[in-house]
C-alpha atoms as a PDB file:
ATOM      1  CA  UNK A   1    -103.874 -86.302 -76.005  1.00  0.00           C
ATOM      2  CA  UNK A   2    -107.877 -86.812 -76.390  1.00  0.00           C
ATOM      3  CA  UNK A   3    -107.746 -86.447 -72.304  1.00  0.00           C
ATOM      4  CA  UNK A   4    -105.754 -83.260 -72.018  1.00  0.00           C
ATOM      5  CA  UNK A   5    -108.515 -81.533 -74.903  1.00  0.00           C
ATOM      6  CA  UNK A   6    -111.151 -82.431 -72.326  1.00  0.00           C
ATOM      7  CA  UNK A   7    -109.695 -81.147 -69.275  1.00  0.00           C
ATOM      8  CA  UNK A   8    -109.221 -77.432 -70.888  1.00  0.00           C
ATOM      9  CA  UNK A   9    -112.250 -77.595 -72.475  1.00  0.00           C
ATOM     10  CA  UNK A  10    -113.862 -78.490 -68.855  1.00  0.00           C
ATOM     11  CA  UNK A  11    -111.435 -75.742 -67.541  1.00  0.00           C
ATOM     12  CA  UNK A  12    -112.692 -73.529 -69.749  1.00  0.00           C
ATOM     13  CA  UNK A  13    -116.539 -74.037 -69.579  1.00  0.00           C
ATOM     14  CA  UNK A  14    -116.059 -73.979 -65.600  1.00  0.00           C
ATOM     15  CA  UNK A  15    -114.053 -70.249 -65.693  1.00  0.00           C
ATOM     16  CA  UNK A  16    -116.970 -69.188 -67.435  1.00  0.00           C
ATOM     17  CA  UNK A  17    -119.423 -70.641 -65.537  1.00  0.00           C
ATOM     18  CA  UNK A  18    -117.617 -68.513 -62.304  1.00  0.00           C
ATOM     19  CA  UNK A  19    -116.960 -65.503 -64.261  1.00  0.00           C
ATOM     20  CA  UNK A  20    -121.218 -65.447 -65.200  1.00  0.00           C
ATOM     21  CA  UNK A  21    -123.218 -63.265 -62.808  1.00  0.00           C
ATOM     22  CA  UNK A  22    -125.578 -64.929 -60.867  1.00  0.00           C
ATOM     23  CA  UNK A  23    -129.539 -64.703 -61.949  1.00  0.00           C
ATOM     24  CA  UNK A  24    -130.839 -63.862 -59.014  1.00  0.00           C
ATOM     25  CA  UNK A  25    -128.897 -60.034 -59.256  1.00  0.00           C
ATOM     26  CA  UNK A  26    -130.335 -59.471 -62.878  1.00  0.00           C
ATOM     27  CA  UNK A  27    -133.405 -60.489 -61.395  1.00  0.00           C
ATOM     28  CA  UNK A  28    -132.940 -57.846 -58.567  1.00  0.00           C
ATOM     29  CA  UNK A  29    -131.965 -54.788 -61.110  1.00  0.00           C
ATOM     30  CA  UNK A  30    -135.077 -55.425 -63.481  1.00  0.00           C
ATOM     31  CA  UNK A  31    -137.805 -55.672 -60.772  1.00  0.00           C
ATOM     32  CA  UNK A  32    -139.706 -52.681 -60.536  1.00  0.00           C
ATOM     33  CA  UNK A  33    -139.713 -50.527 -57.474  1.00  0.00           C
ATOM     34  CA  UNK A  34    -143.807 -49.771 -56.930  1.00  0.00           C
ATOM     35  CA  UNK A  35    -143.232 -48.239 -53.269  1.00  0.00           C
ATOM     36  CA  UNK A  36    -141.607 -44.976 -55.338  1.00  0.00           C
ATOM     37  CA  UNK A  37    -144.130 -43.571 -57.236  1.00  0.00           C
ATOM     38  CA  UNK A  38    -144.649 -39.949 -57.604  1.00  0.00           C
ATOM     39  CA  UNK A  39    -147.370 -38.694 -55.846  1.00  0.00           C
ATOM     40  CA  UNK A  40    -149.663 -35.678 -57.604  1.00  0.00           C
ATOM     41  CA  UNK A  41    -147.715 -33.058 -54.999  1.00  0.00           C
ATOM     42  CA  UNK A  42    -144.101 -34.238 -56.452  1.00  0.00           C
ATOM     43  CA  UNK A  43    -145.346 -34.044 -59.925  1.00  0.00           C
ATOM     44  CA  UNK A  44    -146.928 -30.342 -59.193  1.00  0.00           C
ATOM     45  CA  UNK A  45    -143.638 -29.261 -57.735  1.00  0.00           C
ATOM     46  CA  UNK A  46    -141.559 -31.009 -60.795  1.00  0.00           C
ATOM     47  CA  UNK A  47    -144.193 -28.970 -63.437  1.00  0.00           C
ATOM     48  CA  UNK A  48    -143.693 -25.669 -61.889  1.00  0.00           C
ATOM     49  CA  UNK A  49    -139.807 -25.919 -61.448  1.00  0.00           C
ATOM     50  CA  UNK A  50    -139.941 -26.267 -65.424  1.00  0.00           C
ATOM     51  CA  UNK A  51    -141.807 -23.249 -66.772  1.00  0.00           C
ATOM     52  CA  UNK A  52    -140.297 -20.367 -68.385  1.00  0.00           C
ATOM     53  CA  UNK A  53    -141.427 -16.983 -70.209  1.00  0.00           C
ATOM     54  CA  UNK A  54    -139.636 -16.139 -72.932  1.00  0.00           C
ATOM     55  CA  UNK A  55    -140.916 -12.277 -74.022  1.00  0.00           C
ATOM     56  CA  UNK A  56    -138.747 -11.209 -77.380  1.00  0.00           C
ATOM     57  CA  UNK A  57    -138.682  -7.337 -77.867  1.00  0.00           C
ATOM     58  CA  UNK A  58    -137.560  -5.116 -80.436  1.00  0.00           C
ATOM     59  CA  UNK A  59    -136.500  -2.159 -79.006  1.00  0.00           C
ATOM     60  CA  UNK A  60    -132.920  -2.479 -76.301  1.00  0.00           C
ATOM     61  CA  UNK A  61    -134.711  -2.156 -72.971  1.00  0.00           C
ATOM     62  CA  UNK A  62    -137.225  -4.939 -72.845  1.00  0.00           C
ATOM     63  CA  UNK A  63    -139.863  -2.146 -74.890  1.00  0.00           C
ATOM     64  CA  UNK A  64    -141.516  -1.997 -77.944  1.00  0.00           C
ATOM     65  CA  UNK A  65    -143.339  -4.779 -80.293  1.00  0.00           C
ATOM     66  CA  UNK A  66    -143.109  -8.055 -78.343  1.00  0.00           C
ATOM     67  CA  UNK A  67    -143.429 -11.768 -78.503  1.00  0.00           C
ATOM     68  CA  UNK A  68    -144.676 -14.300 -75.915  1.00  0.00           C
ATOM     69  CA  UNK A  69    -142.824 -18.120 -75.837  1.00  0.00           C
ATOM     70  CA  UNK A  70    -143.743 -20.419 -72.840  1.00  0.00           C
ATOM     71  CA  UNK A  71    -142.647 -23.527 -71.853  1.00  0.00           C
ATOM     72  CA  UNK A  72    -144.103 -26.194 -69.194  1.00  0.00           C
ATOM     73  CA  UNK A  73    -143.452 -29.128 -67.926  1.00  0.00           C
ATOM     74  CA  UNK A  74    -139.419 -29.018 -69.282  1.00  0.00           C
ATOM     75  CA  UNK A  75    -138.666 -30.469 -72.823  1.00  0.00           C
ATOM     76  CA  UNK A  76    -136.972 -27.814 -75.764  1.00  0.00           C
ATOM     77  CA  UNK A  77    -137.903 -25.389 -77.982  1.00  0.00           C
ATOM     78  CA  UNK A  78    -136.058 -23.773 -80.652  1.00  0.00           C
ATOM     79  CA  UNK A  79    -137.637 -20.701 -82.895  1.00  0.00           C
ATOM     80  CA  UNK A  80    -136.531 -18.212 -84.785  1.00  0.00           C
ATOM     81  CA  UNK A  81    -137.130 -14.530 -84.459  1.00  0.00           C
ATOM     82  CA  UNK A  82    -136.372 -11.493 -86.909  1.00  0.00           C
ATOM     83  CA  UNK A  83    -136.038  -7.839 -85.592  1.00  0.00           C
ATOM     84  CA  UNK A  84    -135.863  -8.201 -82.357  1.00  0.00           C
ATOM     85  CA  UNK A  85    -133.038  -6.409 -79.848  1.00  0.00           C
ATOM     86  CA  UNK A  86    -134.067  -7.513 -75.859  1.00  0.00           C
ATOM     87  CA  UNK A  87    -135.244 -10.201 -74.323  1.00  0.00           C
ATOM     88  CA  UNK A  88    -136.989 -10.521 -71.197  1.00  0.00           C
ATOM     89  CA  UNK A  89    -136.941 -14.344 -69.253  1.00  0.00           C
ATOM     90  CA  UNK A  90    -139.105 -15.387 -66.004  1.00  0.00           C
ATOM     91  CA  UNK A  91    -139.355 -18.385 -64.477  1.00  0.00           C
ATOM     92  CA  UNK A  92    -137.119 -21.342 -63.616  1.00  0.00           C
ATOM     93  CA  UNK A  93    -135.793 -24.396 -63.898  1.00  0.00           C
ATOM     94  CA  UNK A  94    -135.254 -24.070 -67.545  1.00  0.00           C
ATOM     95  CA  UNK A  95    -131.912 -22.704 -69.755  1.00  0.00           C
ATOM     96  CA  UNK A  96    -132.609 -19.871 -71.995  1.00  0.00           C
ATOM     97  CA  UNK A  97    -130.215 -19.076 -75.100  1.00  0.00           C
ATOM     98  CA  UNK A  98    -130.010 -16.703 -77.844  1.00  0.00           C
ATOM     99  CA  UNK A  99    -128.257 -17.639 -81.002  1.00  0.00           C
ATOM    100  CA  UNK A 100    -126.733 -15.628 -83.548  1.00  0.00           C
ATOM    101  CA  UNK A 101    -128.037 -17.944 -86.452  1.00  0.00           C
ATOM    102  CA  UNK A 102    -131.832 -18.004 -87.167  1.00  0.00           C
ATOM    103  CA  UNK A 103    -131.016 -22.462 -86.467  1.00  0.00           C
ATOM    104  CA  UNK A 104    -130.295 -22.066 -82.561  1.00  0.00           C
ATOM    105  CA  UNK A 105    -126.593 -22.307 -84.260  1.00  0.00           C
ATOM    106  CA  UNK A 106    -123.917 -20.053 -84.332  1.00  0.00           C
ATOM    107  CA  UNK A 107    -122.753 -17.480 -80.996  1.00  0.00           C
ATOM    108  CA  UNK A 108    -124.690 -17.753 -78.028  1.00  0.00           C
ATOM    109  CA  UNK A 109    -125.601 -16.038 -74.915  1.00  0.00           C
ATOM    110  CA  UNK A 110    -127.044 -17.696 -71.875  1.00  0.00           C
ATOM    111  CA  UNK A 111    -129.493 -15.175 -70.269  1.00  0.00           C
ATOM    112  CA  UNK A 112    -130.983 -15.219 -66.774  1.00  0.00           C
ATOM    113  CA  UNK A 113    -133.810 -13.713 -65.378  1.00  0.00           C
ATOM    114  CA  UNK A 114    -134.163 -10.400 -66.061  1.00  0.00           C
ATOM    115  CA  UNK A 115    -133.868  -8.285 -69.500  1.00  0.00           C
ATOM    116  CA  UNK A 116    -131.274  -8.141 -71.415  1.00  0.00           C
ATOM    117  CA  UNK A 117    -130.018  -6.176 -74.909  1.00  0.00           C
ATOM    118  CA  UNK A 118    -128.999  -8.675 -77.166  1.00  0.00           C
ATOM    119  CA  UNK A 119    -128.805  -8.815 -80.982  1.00  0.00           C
ATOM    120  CA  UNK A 120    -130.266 -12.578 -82.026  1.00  0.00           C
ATOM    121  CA  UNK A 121    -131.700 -14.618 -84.773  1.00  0.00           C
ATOM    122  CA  UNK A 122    -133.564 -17.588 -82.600  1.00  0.00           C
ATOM    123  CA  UNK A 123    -133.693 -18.778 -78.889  1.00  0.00           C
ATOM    124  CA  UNK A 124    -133.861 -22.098 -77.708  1.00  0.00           C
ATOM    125  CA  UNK A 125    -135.282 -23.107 -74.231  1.00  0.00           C
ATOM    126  CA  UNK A 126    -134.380 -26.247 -72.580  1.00  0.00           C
ATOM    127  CA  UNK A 127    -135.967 -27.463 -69.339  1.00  0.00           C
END
């Protein structure tokens, strides 16, 4: 009886033993690749791909009192804006919303480049 415990506990210890990756691949996956850094170019192109202008307007054709908003380098923004009817975007690389809510909550609209009439209580930006 005492023999037959010690064979499936051997058989046991050795499945696990197989079923264990080996060291040498966790090794591989958490050495650091030095050979692909950025260089300053790749980080230039990467910064200007991310920037946006965000111009808020309160008339309906991109006219009257206006607001400036812009991002670089990616990352998000969210703000809140009150009596304000258009909204003019430039740039690329980054998503531009308006939101009914003054949270970045509520009904959206995703707007491109251009101008466009809109009713909205914030915009977020996300690059």
């Amino acid at each position: 009886m005492q023999f037959t415990k010690n064979i499936v506990a051997l058989a046991a210890i050795f499945s696990l033993a197989i079923a264990a990756p080996a060291t040498t691949a966790v090794e591989q996956d958490l050495s650091l690749d030095l050979a692909q850094q950025d260089t300053p170019l790749d980080l230039e192109a990467r910064a200007i791909a991310g920037t946006v202008s965000v111009n808020t307007y309160s008339g309906d054709s991109c006219n009257g009192d206006n607001e400036n908003v812009v991002l670089t380098n990616g990352g998000y923004r969210c703000f809140a804006v009150s009596n304000k009817r258009s909204i003019g975007v430039s740039g690329s690389g980054c998503r531009v919303t308006t939101w009914s809510g003054n949270n970045c909550r509520g009904s959206s609209f995703v707007a491109g480049s251009g101008c466009f009439s809109v009713l909205y209580g914030s915009v977020s930006i996300q690059c």
